[in-house]
Protein backbone atom coordinates (compact mmCIF):
# COMPACT_ATOMS: atom_id res chain seq x y z
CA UNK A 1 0.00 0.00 0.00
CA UNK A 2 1.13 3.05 -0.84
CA UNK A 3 2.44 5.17 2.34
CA UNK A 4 0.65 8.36 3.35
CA UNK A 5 -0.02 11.12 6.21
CA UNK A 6 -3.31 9.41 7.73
CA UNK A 7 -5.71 11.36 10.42
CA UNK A 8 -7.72 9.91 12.59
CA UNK A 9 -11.45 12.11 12.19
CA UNK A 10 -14.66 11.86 14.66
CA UNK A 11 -15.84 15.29 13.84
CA UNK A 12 -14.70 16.91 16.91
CA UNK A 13 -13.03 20.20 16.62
CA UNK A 14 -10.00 18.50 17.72
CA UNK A 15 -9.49 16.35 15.02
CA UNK A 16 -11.00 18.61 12.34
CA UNK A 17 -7.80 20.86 13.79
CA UNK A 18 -5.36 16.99 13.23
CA UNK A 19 -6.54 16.48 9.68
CA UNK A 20 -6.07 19.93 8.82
CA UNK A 21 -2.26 19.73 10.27
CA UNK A 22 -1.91 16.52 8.57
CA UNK A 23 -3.03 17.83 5.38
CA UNK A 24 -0.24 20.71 5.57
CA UNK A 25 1.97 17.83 6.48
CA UNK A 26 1.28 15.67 3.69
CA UNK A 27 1.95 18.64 1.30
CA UNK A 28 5.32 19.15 2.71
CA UNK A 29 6.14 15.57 2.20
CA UNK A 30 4.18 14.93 -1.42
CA UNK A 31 2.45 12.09 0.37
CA UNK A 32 -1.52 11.68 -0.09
CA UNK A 33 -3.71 12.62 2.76
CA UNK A 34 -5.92 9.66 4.38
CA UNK A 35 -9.01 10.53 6.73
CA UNK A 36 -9.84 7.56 8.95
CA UNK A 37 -13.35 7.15 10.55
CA UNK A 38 -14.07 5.21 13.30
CA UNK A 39 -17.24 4.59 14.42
CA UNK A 40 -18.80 2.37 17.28
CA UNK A 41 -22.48 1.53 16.79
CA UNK A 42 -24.06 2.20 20.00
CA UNK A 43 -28.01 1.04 20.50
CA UNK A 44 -30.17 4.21 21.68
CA UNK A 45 -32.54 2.67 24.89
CA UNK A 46 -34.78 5.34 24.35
CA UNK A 47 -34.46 5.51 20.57
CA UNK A 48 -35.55 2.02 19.37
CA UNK A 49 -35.90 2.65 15.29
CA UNK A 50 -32.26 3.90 15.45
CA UNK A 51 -30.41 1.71 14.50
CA UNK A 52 -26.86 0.58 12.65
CA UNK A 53 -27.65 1.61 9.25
CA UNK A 54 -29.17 4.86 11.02
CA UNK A 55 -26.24 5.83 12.39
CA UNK A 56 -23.97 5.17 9.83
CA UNK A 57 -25.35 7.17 7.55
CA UNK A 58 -25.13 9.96 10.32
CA UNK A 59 -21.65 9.13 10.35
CA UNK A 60 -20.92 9.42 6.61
CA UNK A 61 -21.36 13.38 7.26
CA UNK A 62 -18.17 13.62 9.10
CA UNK A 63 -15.67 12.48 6.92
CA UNK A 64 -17.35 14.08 3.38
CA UNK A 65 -17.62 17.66 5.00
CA UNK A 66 -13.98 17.22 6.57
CA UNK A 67 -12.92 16.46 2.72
CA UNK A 68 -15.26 19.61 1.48
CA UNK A 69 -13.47 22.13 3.42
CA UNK A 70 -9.30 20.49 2.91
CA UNK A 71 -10.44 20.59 -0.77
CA UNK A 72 -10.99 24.04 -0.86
CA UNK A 73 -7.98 25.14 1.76
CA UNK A 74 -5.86 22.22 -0.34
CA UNK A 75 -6.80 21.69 -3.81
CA UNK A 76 -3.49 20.12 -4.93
CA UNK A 77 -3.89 17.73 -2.44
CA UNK A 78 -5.11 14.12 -3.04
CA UNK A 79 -7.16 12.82 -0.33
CA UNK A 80 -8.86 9.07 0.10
CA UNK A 81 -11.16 8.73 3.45
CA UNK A 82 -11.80 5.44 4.95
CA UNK A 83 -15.10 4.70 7.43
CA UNK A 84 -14.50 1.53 9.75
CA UNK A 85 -16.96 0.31 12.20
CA UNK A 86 -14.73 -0.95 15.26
CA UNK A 87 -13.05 -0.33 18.50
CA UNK A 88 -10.87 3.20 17.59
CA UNK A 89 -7.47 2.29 19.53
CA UNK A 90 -7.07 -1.08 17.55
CA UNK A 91 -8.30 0.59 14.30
CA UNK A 92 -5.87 3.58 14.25
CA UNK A 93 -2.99 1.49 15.24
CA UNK A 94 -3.29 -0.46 11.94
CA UNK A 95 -3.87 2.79 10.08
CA UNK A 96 -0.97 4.02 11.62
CA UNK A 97 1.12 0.88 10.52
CA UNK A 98 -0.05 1.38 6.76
CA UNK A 99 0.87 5.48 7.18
CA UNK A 100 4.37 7.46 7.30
CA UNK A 101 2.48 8.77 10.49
CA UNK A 102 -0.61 9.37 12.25
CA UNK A 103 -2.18 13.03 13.16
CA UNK A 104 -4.25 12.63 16.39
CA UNK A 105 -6.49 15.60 17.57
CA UNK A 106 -6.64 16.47 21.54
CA UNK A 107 -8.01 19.22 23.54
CA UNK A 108 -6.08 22.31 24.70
CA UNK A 109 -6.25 22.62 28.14
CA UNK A 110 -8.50 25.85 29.27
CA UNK A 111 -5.83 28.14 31.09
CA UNK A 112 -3.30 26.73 30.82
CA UNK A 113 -0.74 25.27 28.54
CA UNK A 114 -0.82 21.35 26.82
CA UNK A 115 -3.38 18.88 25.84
CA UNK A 116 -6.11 17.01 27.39
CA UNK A 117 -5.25 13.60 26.23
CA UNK A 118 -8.20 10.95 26.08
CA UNK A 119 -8.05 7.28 26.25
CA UNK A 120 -7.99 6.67 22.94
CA UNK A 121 -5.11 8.68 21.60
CA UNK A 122 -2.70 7.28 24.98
CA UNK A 123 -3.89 3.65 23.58
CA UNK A 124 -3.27 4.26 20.15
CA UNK A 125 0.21 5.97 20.85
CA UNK A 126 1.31 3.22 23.79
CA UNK A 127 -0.10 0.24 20.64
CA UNK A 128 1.38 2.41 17.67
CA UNK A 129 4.81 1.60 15.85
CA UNK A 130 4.60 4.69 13.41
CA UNK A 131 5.00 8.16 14.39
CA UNK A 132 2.20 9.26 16.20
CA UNK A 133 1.32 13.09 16.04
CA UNK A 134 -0.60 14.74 18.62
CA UNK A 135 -2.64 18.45 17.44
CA UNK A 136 -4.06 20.70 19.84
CA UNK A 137 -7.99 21.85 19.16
CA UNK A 138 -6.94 25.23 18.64
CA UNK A 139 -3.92 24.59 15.87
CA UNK A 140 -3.87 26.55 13.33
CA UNK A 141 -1.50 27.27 9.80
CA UNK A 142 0.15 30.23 11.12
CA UNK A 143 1.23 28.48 14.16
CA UNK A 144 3.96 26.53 12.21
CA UNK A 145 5.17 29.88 11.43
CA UNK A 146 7.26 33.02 13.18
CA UNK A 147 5.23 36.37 13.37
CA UNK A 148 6.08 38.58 10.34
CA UNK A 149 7.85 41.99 11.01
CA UNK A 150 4.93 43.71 12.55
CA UNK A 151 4.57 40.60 14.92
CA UNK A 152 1.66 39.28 13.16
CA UNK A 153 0.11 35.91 12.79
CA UNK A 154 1.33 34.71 9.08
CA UNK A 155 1.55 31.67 6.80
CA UNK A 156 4.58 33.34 4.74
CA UNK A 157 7.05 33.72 7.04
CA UNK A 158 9.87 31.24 8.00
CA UNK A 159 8.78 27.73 9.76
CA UNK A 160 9.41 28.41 13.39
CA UNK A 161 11.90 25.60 15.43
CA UNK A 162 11.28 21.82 15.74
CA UNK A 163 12.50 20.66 18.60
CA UNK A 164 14.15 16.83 19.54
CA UNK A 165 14.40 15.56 22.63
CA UNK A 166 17.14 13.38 23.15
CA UNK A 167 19.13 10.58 25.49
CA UNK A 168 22.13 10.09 24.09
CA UNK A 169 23.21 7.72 25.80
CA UNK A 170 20.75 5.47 23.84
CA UNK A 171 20.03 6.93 20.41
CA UNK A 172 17.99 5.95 18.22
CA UNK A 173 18.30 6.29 14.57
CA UNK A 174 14.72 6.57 14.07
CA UNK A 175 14.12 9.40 16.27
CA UNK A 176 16.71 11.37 15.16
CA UNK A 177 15.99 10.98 11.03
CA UNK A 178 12.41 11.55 12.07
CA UNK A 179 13.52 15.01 13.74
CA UNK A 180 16.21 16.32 11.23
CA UNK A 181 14.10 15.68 8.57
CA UNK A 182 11.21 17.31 9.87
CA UNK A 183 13.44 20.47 10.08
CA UNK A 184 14.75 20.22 6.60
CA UNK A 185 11.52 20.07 4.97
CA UNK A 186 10.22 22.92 6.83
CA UNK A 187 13.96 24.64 6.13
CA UNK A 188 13.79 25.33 9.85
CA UNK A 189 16.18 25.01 12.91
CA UNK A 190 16.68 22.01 14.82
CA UNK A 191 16.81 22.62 18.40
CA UNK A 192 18.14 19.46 20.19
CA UNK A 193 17.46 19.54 23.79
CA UNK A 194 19.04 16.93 26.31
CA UNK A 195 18.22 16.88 30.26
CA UNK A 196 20.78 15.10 32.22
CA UNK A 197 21.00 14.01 36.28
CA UNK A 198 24.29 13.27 38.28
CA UNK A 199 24.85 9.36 38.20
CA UNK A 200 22.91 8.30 41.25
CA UNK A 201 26.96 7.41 42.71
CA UNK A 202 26.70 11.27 43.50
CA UNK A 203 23.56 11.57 44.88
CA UNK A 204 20.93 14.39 43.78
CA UNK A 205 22.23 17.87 44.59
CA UNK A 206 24.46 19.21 42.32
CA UNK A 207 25.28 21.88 44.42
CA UNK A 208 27.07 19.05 46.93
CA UNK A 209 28.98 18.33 43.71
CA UNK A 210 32.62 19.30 43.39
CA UNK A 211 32.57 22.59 40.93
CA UNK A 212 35.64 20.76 38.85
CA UNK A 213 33.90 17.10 38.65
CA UNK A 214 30.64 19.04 38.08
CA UNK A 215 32.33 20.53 34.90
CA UNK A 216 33.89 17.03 33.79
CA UNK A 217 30.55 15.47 33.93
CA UNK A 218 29.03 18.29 31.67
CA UNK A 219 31.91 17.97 29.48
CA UNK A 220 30.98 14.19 29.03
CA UNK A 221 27.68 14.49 28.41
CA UNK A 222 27.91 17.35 26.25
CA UNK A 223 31.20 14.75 24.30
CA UNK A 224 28.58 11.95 24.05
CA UNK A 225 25.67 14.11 22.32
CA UNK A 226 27.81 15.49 19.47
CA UNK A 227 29.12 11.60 18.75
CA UNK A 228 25.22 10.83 18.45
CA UNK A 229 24.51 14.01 16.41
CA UNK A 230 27.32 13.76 13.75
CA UNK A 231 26.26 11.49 11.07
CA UNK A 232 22.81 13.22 11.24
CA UNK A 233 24.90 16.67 10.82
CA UNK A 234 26.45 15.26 8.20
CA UNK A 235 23.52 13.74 6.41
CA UNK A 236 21.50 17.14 6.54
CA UNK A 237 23.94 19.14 6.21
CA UNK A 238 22.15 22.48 5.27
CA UNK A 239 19.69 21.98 8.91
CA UNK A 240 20.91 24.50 11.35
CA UNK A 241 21.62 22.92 14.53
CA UNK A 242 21.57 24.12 18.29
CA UNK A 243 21.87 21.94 20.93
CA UNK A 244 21.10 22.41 24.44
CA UNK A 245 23.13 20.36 26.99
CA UNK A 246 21.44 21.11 30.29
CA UNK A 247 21.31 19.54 33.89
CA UNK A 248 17.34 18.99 35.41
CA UNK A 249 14.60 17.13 34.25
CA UNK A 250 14.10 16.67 30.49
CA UNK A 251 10.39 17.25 30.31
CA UNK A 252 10.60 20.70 31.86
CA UNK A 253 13.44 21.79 29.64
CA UNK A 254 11.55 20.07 26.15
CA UNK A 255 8.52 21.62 27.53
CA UNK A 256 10.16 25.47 27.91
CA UNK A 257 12.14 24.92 24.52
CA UNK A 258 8.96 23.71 22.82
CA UNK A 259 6.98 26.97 23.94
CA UNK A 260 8.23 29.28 20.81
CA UNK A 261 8.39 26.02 18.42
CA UNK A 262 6.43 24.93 15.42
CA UNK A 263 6.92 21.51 16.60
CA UNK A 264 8.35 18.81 19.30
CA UNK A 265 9.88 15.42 18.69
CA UNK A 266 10.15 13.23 21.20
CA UNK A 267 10.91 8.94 21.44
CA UNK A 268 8.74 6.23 22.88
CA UNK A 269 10.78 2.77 23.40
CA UNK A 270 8.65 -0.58 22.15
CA UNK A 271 9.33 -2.97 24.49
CA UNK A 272 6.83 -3.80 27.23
CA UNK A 273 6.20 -3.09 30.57
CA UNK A 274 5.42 -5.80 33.46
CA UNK A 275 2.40 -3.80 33.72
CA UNK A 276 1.43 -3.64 30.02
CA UNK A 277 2.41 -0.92 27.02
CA UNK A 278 3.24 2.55 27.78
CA UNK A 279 4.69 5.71 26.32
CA UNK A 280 6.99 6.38 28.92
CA UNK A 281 7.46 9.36 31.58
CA UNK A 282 9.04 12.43 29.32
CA UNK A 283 6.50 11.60 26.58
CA UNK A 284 3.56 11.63 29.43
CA UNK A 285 4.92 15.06 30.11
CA UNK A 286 5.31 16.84 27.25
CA UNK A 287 1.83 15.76 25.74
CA UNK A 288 0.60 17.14 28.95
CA UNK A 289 1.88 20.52 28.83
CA UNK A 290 3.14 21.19 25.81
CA UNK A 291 1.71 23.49 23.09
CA UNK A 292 3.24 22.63 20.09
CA UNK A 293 2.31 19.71 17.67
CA UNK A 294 3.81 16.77 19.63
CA UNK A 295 5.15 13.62 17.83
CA UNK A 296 5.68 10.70 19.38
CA UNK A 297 8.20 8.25 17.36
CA UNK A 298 8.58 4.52 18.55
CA UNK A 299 11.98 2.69 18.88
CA UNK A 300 13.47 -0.26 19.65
C-alpha cells in the first residue's frame, strides 16, 4: 500500500484541527492525505428505530464535509477517506502501521498550557509503531510559522523551530531521522534539547557536587551528544543545529524549549512493561503541557 499522512477524524473540533495539520503535512512531504473514521455503533434505549444503518449514515457526514473544506484550503492535495466500524485504539494502530504517520487531535487545556489527552489517543500511541502526532484543538496554519515583522500571525514567514528531545546515551536512529528531517523540509532550525542528572553514585544535589567534577561530567555528556549528532549533521547538512546540553529534568526543559516552536519530537521505546504498554514518563509530560504539535516516534 502506498504510504501516506493518515488522520484519525470523529468530527470533533479536535481532530478537524489533526486532519487539517496533517493535510499541511502531507503537502510538505508529497504524500496523499488519508481521513480515517471510526465509528462504534451504540443502541439508543430510548431511541428504538435507530439503529446501525441509522447511524452510519449519520456518520458518513463527518468524513465528506472534513474532505469539502481540505479541498478548498488544499486543492493540490489528493485525499482518500476510509469509514470503519470498530473499536478506535485497535483501528488507528493499523492505520498508523499502513501510514508514514498518524495526526491525532486532543483538547487544549482551558488556562493553561498542553493537551487534554483521552483514552484513545494514549492507547493508540502506547499500541502504535509509526510516528504518532498529537494536534491541539486550537492549531492553526500560522502556528507553524514566526510572526512577520509587525509581529503578526502569518503563513509566509519562516517555519518556526522543531525541537528533539534526546538521550544520548541510547540513540535511536529513528528518532533522530524523524527530527532532522522534519526540520529540513520545513527549512527550519533544529533545536536538540538533552536533560541530564548526576549518576545516582553522586547523589541528587548538584550543588554538593565538586565545581571541577561538576564541569567534567558536563563535558561528558555534552562529548557523548555530538558523537550521536554527527552522522545526522552530516547527512543534513544544510539543517541549522543548536543543541542544548542542560542539567534537570528533560520534560521541563523540552517543555520550555517547545513553547516558541512549530513543533516537538520526542521517542517512545517498544518494548513492554510488566504492567502492560506505555509511552513512557518524558512523553507523558510533554503531551501534557506542551503546546506545540507533539510527535511521538517509537523505537526499539
Amino acid at each position: 500500500m502506498p504510504r501516506t499522512v493518515t488522520a484519525g477524524l470523529d468530527g470533533s473540533r479536535e481532530s478537524l484541527a489533526a486532519a487539517d495539520w496533517a493535510a499541511r503535512e502531507a503537502l510538505l512531504r508529497g504524500l496523499p492525505l488519508r481521513l480515517v473514521h471510526v465509528w462504534e455503533w451504540q443502541p439508543y434505549i430510548n431511541a428504538p428505530l435507530v439503529g446501525p444503518e441509522t447511524q452510519h449514515h449519520w456518520a458518513e457526514r463527518i468524513p465528506r464535509e472534513a474532505v469539502a473544506g481540505l479541498r478548498t484550503r488544499y486543492p493540490d492535495l489528493e485525499i482518500a477517506t476510509d469509514q470503519i466500524a470498530g473499536q478506535p485504539a485497535a483501528i488507528l494502530s493499523v492505520a498508523a502501521e499502513e501510514s508514514e504517520m498518524l495526526v491525532l487531535g486532543s483538547r487544549g487545556l482551558s488556562g493553561i498550557a498542553g493537551f487534554l489527552v483521552g483514552s484513545v489517543a494514549l492507547a493508540t500511541l502506547a499500541r502504535a509503531e509509526r510516528p504518532v502526532v498529537l494536534v491541539r484543538s486550537t492549531e492553526l496554519a500560522q502556528d507553524e510559522h514566526r510572526p512577520d515583522a509587525a509581529g503578526d500571525p502569518s503563513t509566509t514567514t519562516p517555519y518556526r523551530d522543531v525541537v528533539l528531545g534526546l538521550d544520548p546515551s541510547r540513540p535511536c536512529g529513528e528518532l533522530i531521522e524523524f527530527a532532522f528531517d522534519a526540520a529540513a523540509r520545513r527549512g527550519a532550525r533544529l533545536r536538540v534539547v538533552h536533560g541530564w542528572s548526576l549518576p545516582p553514585v553522586y547523589g541528587y544535589d548538584p550543588g554538593a557536587v565538586d565545581a571541577a567534577l561538576a564541569a567534567e561530567l558536563a563535558a561528558q555528556e555534552a562529548s557523548v551528544l555530538a558523537d550521536a549528532l554527527r552522522p545526522w549533521r552530516d547527512k543534513f547538512p544544510g539543517v541549522e543545529v543548536i543543541v542544548r546540553d542542560i542539567f534537570g529534568r528533560p520534560a521541563h526543559h523540552l517543555v520550555e524549549a517547545a513553547s516558541a516552536a512549530g513543533l516537538l519530537v520526542v521517542g517512545r521505546r517498544t518494548h513492554a512493561s510488566a504492567i502492560g504498554t506505555h509511552i513512557g514518563p518524558v512523553a507523558h509530560a510533554v503531551l501534557h503541557h506542551c503546546t506545540a504539535p507533539v510527535t511521538v516516534v517509537p523505537h526499539t
